[in-house]
Protein backbone atom coordinates (compact mmCIF):
# COMPACT_ATOMS: atom_id res chain seq x y z
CA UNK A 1 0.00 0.00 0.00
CA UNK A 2 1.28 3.27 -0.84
CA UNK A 3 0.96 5.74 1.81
CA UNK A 4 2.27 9.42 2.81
CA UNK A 5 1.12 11.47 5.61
CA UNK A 6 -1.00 14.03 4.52
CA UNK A 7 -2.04 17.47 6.56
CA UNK A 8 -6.02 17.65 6.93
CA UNK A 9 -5.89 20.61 4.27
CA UNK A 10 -5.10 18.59 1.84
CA UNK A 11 -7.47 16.02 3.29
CA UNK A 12 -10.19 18.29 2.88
CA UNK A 13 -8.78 19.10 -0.71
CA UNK A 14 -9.66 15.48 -2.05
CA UNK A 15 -12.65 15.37 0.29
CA UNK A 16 -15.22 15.32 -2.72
CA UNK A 17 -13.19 12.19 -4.53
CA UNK A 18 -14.62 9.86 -1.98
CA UNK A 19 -17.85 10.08 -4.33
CA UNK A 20 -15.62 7.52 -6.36
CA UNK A 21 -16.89 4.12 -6.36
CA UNK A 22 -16.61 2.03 -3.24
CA UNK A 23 -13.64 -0.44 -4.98
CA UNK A 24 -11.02 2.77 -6.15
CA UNK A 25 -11.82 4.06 -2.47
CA UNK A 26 -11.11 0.65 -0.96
CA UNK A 27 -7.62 0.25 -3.75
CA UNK A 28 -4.70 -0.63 -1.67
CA UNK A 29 -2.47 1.65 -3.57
CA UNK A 30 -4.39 4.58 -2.11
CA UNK A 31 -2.71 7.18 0.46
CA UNK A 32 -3.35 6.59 3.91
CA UNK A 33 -4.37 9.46 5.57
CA UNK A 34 -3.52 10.59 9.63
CA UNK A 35 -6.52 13.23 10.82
CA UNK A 36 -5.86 15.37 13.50
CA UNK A 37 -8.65 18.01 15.72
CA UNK A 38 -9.03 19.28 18.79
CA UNK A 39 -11.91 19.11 20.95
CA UNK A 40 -12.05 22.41 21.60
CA UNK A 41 -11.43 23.48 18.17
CA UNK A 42 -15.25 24.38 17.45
CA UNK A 43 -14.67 25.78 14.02
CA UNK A 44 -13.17 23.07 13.09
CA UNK A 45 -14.23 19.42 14.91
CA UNK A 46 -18.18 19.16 13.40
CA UNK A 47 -16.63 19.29 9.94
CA UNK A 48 -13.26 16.93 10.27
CA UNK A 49 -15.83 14.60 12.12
CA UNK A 50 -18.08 14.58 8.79
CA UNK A 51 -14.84 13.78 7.18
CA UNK A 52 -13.45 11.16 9.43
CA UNK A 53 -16.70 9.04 9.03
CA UNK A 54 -16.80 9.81 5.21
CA UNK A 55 -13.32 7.96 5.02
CA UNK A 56 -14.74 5.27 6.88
CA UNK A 57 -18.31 5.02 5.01
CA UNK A 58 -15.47 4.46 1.70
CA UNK A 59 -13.82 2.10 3.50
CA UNK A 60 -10.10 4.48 3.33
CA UNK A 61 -7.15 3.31 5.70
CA UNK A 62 -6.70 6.22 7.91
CA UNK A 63 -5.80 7.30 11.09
CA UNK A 64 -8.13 9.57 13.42
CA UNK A 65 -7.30 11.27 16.51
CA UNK A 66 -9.44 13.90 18.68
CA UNK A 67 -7.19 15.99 21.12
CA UNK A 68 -8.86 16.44 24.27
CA UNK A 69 -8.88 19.64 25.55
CA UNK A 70 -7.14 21.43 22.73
CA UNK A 71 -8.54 24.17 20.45
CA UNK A 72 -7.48 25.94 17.16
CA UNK A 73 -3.81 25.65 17.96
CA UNK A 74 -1.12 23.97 15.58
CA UNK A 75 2.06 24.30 17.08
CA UNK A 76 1.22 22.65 20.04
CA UNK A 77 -0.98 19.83 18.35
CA UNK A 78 2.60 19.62 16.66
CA UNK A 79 4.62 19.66 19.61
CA UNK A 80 2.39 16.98 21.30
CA UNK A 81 2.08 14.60 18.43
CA UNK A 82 5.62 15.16 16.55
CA UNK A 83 7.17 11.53 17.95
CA UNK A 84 3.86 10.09 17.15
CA UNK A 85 3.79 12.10 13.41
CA UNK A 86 7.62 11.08 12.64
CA UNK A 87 7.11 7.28 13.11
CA UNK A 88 4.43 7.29 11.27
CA UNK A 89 5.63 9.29 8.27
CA UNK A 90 8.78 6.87 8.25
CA UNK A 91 6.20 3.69 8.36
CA UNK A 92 4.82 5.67 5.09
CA UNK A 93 8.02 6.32 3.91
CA UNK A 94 9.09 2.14 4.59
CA UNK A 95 5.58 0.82 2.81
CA UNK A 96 6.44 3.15 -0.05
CA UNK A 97 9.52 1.62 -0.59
CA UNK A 98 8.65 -1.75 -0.14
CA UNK A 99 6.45 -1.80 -3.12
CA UNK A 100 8.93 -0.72 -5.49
């Protein structure tokens, strides 16, 4: 399976490809995607919550986490998660290259 970590911008970007039929969403060489919000992040949660269960509805590999306590704030959503974020880019990174 081809995979890359991908930021929830670009996520969102692709967001209206999961109309595709069910077997391109369910294609192993798909990305897998890592989603990220926090729970105090009201702009944001109701909408990468929609999200989150439209990857799951098309059956997409991805990862989904929900930071209690945390609003609207990226650097420290970075600084919490970036041991968690660099293992699994490098997992990407070894997947990738097994394929080829």
């Amino acid at each position: 399976m081809k995979s890359i970590l991908i930021s929830l911008a670009l996520a969102l970007a692709v967001a209206p490809s999961l109309a595709a039929p069910a077997k391109q969403a369910n294609d192993d060489s798909m990305w897998v995607a890592q989603v990220a919000c926090g729970t105090k992040d009201d702009g944001h949660l109701p909408t990468v919550r929609d999200f989150h269960n439209a990857l799951l509805k098309h059956g997409v590999d991805h990862t989904y986490i929900e930071i209690e306590g945390l609003d609207h704030n990226q650097k420290q959503m970075i600084a919490t998660f970036k041991a968690v974020w660099f293992d699994y880019h490098v997992e990407s990174l070894r997947r990738a290259a097994a394929e080829q």
